[in-house]
PDB file of N, CA and C in Angstrom:
ATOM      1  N   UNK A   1       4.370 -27.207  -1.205  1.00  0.00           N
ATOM      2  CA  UNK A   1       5.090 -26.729  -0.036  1.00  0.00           C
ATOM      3  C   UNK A   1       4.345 -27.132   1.221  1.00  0.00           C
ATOM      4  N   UNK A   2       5.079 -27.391   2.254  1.00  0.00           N
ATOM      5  CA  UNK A   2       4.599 -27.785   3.856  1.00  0.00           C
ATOM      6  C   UNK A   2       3.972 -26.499   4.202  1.00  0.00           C
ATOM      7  N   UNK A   3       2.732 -27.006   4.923  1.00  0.00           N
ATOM      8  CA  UNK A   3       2.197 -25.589   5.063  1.00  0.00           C
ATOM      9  C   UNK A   3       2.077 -25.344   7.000  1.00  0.00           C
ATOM     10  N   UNK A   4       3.348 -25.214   7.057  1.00  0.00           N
ATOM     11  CA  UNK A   4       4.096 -25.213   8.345  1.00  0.00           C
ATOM     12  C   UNK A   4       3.762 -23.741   9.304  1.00  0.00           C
ATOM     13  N   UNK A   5       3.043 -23.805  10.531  1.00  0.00           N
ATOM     14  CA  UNK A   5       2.479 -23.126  11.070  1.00  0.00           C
ATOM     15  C   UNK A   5       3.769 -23.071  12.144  1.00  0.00           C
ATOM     16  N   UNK A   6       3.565 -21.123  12.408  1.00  0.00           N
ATOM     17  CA  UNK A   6       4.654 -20.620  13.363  1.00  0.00           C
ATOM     18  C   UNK A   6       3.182 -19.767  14.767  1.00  0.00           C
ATOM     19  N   UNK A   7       4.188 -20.409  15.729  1.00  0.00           N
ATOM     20  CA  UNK A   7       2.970 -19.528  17.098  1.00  0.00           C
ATOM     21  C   UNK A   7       4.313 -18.840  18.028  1.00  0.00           C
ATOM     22  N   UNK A   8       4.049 -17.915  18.036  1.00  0.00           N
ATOM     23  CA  UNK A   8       4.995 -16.828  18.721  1.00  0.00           C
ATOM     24  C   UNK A   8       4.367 -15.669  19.960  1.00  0.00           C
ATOM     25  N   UNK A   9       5.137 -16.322  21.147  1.00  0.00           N
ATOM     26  CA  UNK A   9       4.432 -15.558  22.223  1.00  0.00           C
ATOM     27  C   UNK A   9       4.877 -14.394  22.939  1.00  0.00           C
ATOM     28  N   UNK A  10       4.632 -12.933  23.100  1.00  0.00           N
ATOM     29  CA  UNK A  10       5.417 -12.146  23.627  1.00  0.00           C
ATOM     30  C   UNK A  10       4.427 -11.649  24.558  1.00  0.00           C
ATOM     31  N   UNK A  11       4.962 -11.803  25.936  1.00  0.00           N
ATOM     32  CA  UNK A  11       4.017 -11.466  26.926  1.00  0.00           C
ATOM     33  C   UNK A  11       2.343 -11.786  26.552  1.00  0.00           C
ATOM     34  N   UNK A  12       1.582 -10.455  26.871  1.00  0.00           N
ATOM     35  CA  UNK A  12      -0.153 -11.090  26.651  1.00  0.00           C
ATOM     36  C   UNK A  12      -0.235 -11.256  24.566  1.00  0.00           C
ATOM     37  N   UNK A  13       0.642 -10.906  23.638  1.00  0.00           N
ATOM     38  CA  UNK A  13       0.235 -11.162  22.717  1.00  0.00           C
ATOM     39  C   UNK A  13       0.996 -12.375  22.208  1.00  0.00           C
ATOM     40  N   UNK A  14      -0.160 -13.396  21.291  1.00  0.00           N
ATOM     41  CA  UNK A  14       0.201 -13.923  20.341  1.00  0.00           C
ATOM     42  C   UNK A  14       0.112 -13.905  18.784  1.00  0.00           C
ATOM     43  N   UNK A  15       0.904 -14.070  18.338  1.00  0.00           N
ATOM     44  CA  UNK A  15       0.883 -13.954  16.703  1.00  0.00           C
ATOM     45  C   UNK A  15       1.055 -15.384  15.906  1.00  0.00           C
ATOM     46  N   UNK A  16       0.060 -15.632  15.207  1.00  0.00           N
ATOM     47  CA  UNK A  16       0.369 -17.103  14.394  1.00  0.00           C
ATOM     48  C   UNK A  16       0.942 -16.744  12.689  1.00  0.00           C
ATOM     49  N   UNK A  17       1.233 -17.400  12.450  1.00  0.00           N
ATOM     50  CA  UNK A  17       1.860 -17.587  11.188  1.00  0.00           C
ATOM     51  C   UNK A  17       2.299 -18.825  10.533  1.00  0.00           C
ATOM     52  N   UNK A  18       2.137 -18.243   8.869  1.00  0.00           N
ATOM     53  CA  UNK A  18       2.823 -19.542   7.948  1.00  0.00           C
ATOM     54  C   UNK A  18       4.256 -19.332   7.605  1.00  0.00           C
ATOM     55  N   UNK A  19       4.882 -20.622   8.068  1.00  0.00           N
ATOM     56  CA  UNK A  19       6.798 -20.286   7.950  1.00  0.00           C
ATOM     57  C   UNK A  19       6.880 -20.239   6.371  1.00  0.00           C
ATOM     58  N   UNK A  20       7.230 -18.835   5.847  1.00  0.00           N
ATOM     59  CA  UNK A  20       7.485 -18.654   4.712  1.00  0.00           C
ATOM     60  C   UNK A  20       9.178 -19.530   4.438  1.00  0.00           C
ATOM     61  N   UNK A  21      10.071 -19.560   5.006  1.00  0.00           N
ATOM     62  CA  UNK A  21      11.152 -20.075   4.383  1.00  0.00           C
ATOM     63  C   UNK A  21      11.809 -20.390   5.760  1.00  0.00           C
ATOM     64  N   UNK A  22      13.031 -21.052   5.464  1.00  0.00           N
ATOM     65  CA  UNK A  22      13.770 -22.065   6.458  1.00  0.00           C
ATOM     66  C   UNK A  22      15.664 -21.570   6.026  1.00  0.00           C
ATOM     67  N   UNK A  23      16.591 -21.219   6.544  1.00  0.00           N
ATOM     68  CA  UNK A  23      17.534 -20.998   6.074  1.00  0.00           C
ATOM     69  C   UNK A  23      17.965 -19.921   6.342  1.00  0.00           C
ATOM     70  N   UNK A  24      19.573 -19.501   5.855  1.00  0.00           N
ATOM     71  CA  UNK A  24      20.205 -18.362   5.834  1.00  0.00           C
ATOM     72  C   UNK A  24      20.436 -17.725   3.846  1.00  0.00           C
ATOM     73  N   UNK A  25      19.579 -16.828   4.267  1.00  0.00           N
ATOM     74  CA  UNK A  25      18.993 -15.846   3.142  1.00  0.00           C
ATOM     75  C   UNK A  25      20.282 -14.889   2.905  1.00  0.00           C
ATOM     76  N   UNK A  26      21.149 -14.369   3.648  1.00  0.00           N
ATOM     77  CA  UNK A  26      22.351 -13.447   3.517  1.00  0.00           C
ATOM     78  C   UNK A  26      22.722 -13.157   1.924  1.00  0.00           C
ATOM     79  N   UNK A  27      23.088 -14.157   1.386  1.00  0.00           N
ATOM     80  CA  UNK A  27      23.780 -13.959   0.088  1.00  0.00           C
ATOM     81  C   UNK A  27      22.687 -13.141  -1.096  1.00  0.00           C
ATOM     82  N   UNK A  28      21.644 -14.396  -0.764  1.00  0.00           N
ATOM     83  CA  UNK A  28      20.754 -13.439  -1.557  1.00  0.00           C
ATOM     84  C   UNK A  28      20.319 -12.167  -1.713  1.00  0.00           C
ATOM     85  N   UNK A  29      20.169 -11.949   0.080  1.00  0.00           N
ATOM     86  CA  UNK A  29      19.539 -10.278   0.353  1.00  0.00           C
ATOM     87  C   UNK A  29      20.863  -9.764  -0.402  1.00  0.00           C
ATOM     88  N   UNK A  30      21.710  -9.761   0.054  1.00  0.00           N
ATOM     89  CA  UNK A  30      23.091  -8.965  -0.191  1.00  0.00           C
ATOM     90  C   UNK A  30      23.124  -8.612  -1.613  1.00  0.00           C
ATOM     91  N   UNK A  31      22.635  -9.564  -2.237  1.00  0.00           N
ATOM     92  CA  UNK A  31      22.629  -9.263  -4.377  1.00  0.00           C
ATOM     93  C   UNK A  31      21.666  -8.532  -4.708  1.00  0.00           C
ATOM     94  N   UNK A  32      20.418  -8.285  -3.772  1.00  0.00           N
ATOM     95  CA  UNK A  32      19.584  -7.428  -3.938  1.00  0.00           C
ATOM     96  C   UNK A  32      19.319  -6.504  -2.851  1.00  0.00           C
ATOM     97  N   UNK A  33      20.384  -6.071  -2.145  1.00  0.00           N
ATOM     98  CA  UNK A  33      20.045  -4.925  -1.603  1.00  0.00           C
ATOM     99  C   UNK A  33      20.138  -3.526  -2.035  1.00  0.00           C
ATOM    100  N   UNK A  34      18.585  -3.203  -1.289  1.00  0.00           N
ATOM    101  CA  UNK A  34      18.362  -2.160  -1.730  1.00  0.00           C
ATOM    102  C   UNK A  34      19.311  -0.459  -2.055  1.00  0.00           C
ATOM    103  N   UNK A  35      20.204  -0.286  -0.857  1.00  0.00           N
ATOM    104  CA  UNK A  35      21.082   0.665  -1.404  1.00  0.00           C
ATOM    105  C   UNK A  35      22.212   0.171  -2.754  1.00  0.00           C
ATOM    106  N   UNK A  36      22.073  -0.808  -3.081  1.00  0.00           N
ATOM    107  CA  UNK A  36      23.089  -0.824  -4.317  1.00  0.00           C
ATOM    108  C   UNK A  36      22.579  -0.872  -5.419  1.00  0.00           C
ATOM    109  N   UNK A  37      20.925  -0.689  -5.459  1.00  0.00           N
ATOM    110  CA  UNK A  37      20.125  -0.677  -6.984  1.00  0.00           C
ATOM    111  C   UNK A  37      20.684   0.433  -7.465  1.00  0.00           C
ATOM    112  N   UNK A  38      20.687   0.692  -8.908  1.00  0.00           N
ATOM    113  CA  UNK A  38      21.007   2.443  -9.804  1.00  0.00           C
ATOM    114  C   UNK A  38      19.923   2.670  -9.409  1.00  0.00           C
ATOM    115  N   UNK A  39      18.966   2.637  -9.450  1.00  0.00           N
ATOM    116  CA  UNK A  39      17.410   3.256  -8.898  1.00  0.00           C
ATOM    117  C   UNK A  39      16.759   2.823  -7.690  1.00  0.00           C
ATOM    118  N   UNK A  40      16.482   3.692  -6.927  1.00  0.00           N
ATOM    119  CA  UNK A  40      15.085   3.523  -5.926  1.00  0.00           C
ATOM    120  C   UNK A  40      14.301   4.359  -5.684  1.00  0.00           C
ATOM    121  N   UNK A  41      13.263   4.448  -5.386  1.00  0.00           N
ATOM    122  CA  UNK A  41      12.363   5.608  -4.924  1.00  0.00           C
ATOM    123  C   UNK A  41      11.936   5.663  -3.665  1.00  0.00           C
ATOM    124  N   UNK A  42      11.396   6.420  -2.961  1.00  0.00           N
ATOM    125  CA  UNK A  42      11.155   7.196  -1.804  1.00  0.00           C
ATOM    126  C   UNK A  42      10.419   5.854  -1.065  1.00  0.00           C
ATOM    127  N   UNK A  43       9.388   5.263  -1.830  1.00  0.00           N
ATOM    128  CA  UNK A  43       8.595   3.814  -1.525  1.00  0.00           C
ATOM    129  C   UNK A  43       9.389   2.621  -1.414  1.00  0.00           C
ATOM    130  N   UNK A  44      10.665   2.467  -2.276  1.00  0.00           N
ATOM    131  CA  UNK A  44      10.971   0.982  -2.574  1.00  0.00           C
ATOM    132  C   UNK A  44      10.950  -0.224  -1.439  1.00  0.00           C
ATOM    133  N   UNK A  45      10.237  -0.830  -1.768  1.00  0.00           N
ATOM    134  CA  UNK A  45      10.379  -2.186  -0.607  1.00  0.00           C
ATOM    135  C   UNK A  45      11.639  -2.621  -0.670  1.00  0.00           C
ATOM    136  N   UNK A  46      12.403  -2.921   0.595  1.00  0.00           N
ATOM    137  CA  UNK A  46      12.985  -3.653   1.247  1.00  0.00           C
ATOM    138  C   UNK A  46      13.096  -4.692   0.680  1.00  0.00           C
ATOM    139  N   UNK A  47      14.748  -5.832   0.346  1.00  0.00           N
ATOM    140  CA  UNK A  47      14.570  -6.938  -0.501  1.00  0.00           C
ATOM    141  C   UNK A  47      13.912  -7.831   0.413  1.00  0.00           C
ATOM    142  N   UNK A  48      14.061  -7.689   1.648  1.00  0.00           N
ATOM    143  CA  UNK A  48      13.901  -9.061   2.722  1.00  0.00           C
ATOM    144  C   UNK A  48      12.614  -9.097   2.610  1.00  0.00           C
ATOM    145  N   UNK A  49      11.501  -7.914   2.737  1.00  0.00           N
ATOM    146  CA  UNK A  49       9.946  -7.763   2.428  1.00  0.00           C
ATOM    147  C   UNK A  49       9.711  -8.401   1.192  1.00  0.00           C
ATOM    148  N   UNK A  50      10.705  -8.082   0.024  1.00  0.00           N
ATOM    149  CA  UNK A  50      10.061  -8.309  -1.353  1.00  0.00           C
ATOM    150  C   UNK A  50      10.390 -10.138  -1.470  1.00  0.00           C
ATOM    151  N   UNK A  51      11.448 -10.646  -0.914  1.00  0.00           N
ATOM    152  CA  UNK A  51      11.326 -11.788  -0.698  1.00  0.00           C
ATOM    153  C   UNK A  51      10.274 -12.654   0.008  1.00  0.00           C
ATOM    154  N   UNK A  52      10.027 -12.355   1.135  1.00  0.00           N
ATOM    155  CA  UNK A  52       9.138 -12.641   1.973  1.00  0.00           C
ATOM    156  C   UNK A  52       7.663 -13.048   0.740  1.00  0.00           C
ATOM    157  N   UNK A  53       7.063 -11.754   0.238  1.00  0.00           N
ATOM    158  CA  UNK A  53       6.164 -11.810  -0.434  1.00  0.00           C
ATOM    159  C   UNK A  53       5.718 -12.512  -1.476  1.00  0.00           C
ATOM    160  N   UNK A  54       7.078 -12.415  -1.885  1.00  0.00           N
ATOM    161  CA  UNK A  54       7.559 -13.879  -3.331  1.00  0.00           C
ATOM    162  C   UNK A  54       6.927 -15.361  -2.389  1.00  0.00           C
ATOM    163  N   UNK A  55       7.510 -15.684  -1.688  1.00  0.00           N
ATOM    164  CA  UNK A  55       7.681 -16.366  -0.996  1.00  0.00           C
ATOM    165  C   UNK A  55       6.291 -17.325  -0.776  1.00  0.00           C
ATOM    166  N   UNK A  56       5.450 -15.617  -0.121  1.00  0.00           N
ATOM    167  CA  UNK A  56       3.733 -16.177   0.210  1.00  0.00           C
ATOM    168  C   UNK A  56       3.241 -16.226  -0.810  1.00  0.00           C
ATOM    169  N   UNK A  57       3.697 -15.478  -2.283  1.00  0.00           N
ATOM    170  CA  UNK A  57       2.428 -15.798  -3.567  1.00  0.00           C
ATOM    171  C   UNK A  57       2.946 -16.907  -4.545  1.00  0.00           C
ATOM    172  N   UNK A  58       3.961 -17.798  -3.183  1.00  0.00           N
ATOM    173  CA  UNK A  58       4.550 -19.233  -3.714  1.00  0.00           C
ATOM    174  C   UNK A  58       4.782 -19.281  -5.191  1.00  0.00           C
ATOM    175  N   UNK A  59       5.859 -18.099  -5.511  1.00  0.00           N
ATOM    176  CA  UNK A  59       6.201 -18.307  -6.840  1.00  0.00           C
ATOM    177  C   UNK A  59       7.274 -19.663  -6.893  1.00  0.00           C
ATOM    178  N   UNK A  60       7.166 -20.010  -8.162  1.00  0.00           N
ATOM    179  CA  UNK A  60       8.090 -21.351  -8.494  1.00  0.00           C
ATOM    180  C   UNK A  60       9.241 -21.253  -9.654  1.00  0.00           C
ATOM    181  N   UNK A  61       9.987 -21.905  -9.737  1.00  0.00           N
ATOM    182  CA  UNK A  61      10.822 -21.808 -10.951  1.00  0.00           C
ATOM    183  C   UNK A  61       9.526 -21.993 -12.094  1.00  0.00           C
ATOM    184  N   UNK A  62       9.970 -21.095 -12.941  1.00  0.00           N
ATOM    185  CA  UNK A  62       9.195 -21.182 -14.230  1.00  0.00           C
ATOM    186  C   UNK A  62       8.038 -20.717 -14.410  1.00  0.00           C
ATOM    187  N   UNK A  63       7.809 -20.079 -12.886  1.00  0.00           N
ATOM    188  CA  UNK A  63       6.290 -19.302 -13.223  1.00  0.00           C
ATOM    189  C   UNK A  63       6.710 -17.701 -13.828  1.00  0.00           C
ATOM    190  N   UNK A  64       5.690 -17.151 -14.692  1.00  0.00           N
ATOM    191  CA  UNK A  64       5.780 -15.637 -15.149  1.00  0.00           C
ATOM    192  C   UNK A  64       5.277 -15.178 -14.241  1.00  0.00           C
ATOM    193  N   UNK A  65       5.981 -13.892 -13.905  1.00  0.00           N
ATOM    194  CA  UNK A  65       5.262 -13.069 -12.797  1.00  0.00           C
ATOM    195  C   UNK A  65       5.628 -11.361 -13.649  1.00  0.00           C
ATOM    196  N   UNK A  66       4.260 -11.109 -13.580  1.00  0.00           N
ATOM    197  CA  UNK A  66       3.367  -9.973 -13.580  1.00  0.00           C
ATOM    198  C   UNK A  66       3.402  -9.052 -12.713  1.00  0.00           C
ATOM    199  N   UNK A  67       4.237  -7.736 -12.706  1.00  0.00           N
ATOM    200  CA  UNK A  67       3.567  -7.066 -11.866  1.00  0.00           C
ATOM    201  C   UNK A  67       2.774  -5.696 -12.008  1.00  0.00           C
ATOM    202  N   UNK A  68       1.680  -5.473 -12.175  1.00  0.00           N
ATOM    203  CA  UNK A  68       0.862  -4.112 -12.535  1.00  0.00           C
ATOM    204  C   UNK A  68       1.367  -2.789 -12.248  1.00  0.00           C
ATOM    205  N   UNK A  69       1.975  -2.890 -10.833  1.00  0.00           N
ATOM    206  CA  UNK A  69       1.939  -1.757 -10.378  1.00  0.00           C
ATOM    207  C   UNK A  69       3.416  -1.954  -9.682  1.00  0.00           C
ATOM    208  N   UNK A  70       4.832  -2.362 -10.735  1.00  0.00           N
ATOM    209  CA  UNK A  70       6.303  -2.589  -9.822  1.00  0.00           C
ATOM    210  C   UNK A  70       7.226  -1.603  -9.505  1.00  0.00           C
ATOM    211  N   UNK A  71       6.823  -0.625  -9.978  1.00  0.00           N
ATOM    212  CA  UNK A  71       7.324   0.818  -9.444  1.00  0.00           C
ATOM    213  C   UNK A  71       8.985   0.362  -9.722  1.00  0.00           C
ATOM    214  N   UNK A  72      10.005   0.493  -8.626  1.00  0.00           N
ATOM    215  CA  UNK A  72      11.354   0.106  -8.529  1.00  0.00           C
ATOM    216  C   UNK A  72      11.399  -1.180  -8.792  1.00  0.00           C
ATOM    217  N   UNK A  73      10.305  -2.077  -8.605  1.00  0.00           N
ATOM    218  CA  UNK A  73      11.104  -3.483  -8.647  1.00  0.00           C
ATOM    219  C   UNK A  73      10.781  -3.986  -7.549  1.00  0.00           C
ATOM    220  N   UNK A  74      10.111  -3.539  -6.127  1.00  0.00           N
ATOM    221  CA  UNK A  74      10.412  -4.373  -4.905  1.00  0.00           C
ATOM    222  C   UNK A  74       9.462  -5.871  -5.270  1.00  0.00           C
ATOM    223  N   UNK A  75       8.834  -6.058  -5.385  1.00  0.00           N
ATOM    224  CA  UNK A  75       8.122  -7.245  -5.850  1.00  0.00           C
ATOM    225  C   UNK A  75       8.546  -8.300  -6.545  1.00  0.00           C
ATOM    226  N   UNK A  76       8.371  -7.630  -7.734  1.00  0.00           N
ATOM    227  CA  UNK A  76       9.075  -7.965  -8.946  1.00  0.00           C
ATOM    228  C   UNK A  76      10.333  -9.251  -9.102  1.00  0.00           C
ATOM    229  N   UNK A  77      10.983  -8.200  -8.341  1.00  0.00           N
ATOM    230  CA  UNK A  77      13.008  -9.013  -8.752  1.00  0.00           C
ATOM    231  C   UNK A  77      12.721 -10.200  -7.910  1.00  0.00           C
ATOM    232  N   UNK A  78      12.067  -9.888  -6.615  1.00  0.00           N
ATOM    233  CA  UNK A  78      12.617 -11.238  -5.895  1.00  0.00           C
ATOM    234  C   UNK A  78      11.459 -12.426  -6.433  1.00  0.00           C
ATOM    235  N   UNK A  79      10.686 -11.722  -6.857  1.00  0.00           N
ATOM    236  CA  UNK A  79       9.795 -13.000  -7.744  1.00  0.00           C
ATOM    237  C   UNK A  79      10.396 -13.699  -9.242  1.00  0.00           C
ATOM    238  N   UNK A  80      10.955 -12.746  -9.855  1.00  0.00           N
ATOM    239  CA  UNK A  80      11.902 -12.980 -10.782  1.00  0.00           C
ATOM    240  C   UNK A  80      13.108 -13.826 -10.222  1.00  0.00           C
ATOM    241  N   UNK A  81      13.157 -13.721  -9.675  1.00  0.00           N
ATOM    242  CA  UNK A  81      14.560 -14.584  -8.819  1.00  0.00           C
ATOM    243  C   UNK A  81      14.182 -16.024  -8.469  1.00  0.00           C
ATOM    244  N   UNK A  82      12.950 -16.469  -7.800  1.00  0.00           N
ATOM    245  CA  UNK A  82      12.278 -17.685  -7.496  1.00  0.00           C
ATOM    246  C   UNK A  82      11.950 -18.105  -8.901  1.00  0.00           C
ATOM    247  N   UNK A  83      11.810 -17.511  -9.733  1.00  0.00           N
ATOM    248  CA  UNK A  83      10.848 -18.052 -11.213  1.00  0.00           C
ATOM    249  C   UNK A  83      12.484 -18.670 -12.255  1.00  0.00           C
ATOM    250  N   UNK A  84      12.959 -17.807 -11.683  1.00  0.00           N
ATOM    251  CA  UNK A  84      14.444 -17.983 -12.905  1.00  0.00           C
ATOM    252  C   UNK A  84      13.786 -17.395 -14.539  1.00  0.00           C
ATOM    253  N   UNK A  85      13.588 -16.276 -14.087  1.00  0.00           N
ATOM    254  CA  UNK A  85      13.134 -16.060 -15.188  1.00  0.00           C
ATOM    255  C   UNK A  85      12.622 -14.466 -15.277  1.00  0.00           C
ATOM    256  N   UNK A  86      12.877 -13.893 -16.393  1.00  0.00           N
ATOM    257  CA  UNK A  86      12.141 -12.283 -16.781  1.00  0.00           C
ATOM    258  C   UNK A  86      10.906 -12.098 -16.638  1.00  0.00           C
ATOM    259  N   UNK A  87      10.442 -10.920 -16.041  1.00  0.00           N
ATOM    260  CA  UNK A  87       9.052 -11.001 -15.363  1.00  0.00           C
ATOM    261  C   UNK A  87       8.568  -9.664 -16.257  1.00  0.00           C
ATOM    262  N   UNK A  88       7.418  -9.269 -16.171  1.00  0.00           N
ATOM    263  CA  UNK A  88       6.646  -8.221 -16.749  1.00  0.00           C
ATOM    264  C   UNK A  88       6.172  -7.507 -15.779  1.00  0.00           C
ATOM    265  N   UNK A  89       6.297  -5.738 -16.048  1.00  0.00           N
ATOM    266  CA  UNK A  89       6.392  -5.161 -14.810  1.00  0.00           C
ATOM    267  C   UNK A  89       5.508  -3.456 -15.676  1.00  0.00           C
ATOM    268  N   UNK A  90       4.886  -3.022 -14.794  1.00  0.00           N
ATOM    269  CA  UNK A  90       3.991  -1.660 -15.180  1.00  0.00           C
ATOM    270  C   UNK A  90       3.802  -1.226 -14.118  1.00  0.00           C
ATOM    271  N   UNK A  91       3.842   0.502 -14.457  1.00  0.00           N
ATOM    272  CA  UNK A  91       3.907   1.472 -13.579  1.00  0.00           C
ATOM    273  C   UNK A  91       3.001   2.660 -14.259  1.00  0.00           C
ATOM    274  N   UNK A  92       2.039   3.200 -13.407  1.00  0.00           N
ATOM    275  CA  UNK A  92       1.622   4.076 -13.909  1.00  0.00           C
ATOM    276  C   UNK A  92       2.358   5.568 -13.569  1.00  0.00           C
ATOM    277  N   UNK A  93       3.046   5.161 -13.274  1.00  0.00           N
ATOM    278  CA  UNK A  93       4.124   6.429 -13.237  1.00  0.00           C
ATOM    279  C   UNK A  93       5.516   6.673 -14.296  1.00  0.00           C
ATOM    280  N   UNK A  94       4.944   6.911 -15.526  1.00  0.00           N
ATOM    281  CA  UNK A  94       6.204   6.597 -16.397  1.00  0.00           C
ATOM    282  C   UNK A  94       7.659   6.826 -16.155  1.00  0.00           C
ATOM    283  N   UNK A  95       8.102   8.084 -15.214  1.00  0.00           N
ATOM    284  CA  UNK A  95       9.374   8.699 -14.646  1.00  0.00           C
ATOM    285  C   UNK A  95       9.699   7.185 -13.976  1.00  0.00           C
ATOM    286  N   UNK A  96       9.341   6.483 -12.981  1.00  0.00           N
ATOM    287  CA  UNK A  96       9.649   5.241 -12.447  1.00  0.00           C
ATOM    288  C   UNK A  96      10.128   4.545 -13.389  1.00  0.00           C
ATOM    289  N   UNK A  97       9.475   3.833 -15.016  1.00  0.00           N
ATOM    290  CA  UNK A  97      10.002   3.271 -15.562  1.00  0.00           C
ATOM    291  C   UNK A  97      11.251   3.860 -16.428  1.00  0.00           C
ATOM    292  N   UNK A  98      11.037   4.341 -16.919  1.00  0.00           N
ATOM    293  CA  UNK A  98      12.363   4.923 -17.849  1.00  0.00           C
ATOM    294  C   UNK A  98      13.558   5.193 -17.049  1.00  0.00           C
ATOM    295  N   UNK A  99      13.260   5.528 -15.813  1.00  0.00           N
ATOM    296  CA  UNK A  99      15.015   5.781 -14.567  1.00  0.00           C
ATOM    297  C   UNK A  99      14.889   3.936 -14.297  1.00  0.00           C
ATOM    298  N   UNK A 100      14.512   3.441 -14.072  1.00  0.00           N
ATOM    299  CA  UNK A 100      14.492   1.362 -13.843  1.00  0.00           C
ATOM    300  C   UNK A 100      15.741   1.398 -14.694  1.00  0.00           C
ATOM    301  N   UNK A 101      16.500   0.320 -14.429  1.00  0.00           N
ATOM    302  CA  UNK A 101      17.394  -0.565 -14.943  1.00  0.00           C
ATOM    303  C   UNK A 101      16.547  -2.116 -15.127  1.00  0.00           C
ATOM    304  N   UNK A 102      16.761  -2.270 -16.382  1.00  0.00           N
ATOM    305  CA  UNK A 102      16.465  -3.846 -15.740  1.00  0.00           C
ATOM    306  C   UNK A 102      17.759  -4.553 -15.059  1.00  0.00           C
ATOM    307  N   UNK A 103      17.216  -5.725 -14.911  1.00  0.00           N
ATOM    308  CA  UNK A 103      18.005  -6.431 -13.911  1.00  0.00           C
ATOM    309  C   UNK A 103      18.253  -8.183 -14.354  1.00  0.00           C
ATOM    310  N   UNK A 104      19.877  -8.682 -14.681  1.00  0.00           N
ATOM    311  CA  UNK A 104      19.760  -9.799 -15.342  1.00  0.00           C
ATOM    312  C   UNK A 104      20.119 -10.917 -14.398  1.00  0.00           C
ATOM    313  N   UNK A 105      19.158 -11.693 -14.787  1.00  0.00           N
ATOM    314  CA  UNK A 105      18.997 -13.062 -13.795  1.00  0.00           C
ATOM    315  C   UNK A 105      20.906 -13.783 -14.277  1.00  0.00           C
ATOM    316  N   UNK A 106      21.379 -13.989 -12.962  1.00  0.00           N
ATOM    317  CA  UNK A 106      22.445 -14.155 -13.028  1.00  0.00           C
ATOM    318  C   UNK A 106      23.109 -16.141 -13.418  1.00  0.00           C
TER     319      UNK A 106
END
Protein backbone atom coordinates (compact mmCIF):
# COMPACT_ATOMS: atom_id res chain seq x y z
CA UNK A 1 0.00 0.00 0.00
CA UNK A 2 1.05 3.85 -0.77
CA UNK A 3 2.00 5.13 2.31
CA UNK A 4 0.25 8.43 1.54
CA UNK A 5 0.62 11.23 4.08
CA UNK A 6 -2.49 13.62 5.03
CA UNK A 7 -1.52 17.39 6.71
CA UNK A 8 -4.62 19.13 7.93
CA UNK A 9 -4.71 22.67 9.19
CA UNK A 10 -7.29 24.21 11.56
CA UNK A 11 -6.37 27.53 12.76
CA UNK A 12 -2.99 27.26 15.24
CA UNK A 13 -3.38 23.32 15.10
CA UNK A 14 -1.97 20.84 12.84
CA UNK A 15 -2.62 17.21 12.57
CA UNK A 16 -0.61 14.78 10.22
CA UNK A 17 -1.71 11.56 9.13
CA UNK A 18 -1.59 8.25 7.07
CA UNK A 19 -4.61 8.23 4.38
CA UNK A 20 -6.11 5.06 5.52
CA UNK A 21 -8.53 4.69 2.42
CA UNK A 22 -9.70 6.69 -0.70
CA UNK A 23 -13.48 6.36 -1.72
CA UNK A 24 -17.13 6.22 -0.83
CA UNK A 25 -17.45 3.63 2.03
CA UNK A 26 -21.56 4.10 2.34
CA UNK A 27 -22.59 0.66 1.27
CA UNK A 28 -20.30 -0.97 3.33
CA UNK A 29 -20.85 1.06 6.60
CA UNK A 30 -24.58 0.57 5.91
CA UNK A 31 -24.13 -3.62 6.02
CA UNK A 32 -22.46 -3.12 9.15
CA UNK A 33 -24.09 -0.69 10.98
CA UNK A 34 -24.08 -0.71 14.22
CA UNK A 35 -27.86 -0.27 15.23
CA UNK A 36 -28.87 -3.24 13.01
CA UNK A 37 -26.47 -5.90 14.75
CA UNK A 38 -28.90 -8.60 17.05
CA UNK A 39 -26.22 -7.67 19.58
CA UNK A 40 -24.30 -4.70 20.91
CA UNK A 41 -23.02 -3.62 24.07
CA UNK A 42 -22.74 -0.44 25.95
CA UNK A 43 -18.79 -0.30 24.37
CA UNK A 44 -19.39 -1.45 20.76
CA UNK A 45 -17.21 0.39 18.29
CA UNK A 46 -18.64 2.19 15.63
CA UNK A 47 -18.34 0.32 12.05
CA UNK A 48 -16.60 3.46 10.48
CA UNK A 49 -13.89 3.21 13.64
CA UNK A 50 -13.79 -0.59 13.24
CA UNK A 51 -13.06 -0.07 9.59
CA UNK A 52 -10.69 2.56 9.90
CA UNK A 53 -8.63 0.18 12.22
CA UNK A 54 -8.82 -2.79 9.83
CA UNK A 55 -7.59 -0.55 7.56
CA UNK A 56 -4.28 0.65 9.72
CA UNK A 57 -3.44 -3.11 10.84
CA UNK A 58 -3.49 -3.39 6.81
CA UNK A 59 -5.45 -6.47 6.85
CA UNK A 60 -5.53 -8.24 3.32
CA UNK A 61 -7.69 -10.70 1.60
CA UNK A 62 -6.69 -13.96 3.08
CA UNK A 63 -5.15 -12.89 6.15
CA UNK A 64 -6.65 -14.67 9.61
CA UNK A 65 -7.48 -12.22 12.01
CA UNK A 66 -7.47 -12.89 15.66
CA UNK A 67 -9.10 -11.07 17.99
CA UNK A 68 -8.32 -11.63 21.93
CA UNK A 69 -10.42 -9.38 23.32
CA UNK A 70 -13.71 -8.85 20.34
CA UNK A 71 -16.33 -8.33 22.72
CA UNK A 72 -19.40 -7.44 20.00
CA UNK A 73 -17.33 -7.69 17.06
CA UNK A 74 -16.20 -3.99 16.54
CA UNK A 75 -12.78 -5.05 15.29
CA UNK A 76 -13.29 -8.17 14.28
CA UNK A 77 -16.11 -8.01 11.35
CA UNK A 78 -14.57 -5.24 9.55
CA UNK A 79 -11.28 -7.16 9.56
CA UNK A 80 -13.16 -10.19 8.59
CA UNK A 81 -14.57 -8.29 5.78
CA UNK A 82 -10.99 -7.09 4.26
CA UNK A 83 -9.65 -10.82 4.81
CA UNK A 84 -12.80 -12.50 3.06
CA UNK A 85 -12.73 -14.71 5.46
CA UNK A 86 -13.86 -16.16 9.25
CA UNK A 87 -11.84 -14.70 11.90
CA UNK A 88 -11.25 -15.98 15.56
CA UNK A 89 -12.57 -13.93 18.25
CA UNK A 90 -12.33 -14.17 22.50
CA UNK A 91 -13.84 -12.45 25.17
CA UNK A 92 -13.23 -12.68 28.59
CA UNK A 93 -16.57 -11.92 29.29
CA UNK A 94 -18.51 -15.06 28.46
CA UNK A 95 -22.27 -13.22 28.57
CA UNK A 96 -20.67 -11.16 25.40
CA UNK A 97 -20.03 -14.35 23.63
CA UNK A 98 -22.95 -16.56 23.89
CA UNK A 99 -25.59 -13.24 23.15
CA UNK A 100 -22.85 -12.69 19.62
CA UNK A 101 -24.36 -13.86 16.51
CA UNK A 102 -21.89 -14.78 14.20
CA UNK A 103 -21.84 -13.05 11.14
CA UNK A 104 -21.63 -14.61 7.40
CA UNK A 105 -19.26 -13.19 4.95
CA UNK A 106 -21.63 -12.46 2.21
Amino acid sequence: ADEDVAVLTRGPDVVVGRVAAEGDASEILRAYRVADRQYRGATTMDAALGFITARFARVEEGDLCLDPFCGTGGCLLPACHYAQRRGVGADSDARVLLRGTAHELG
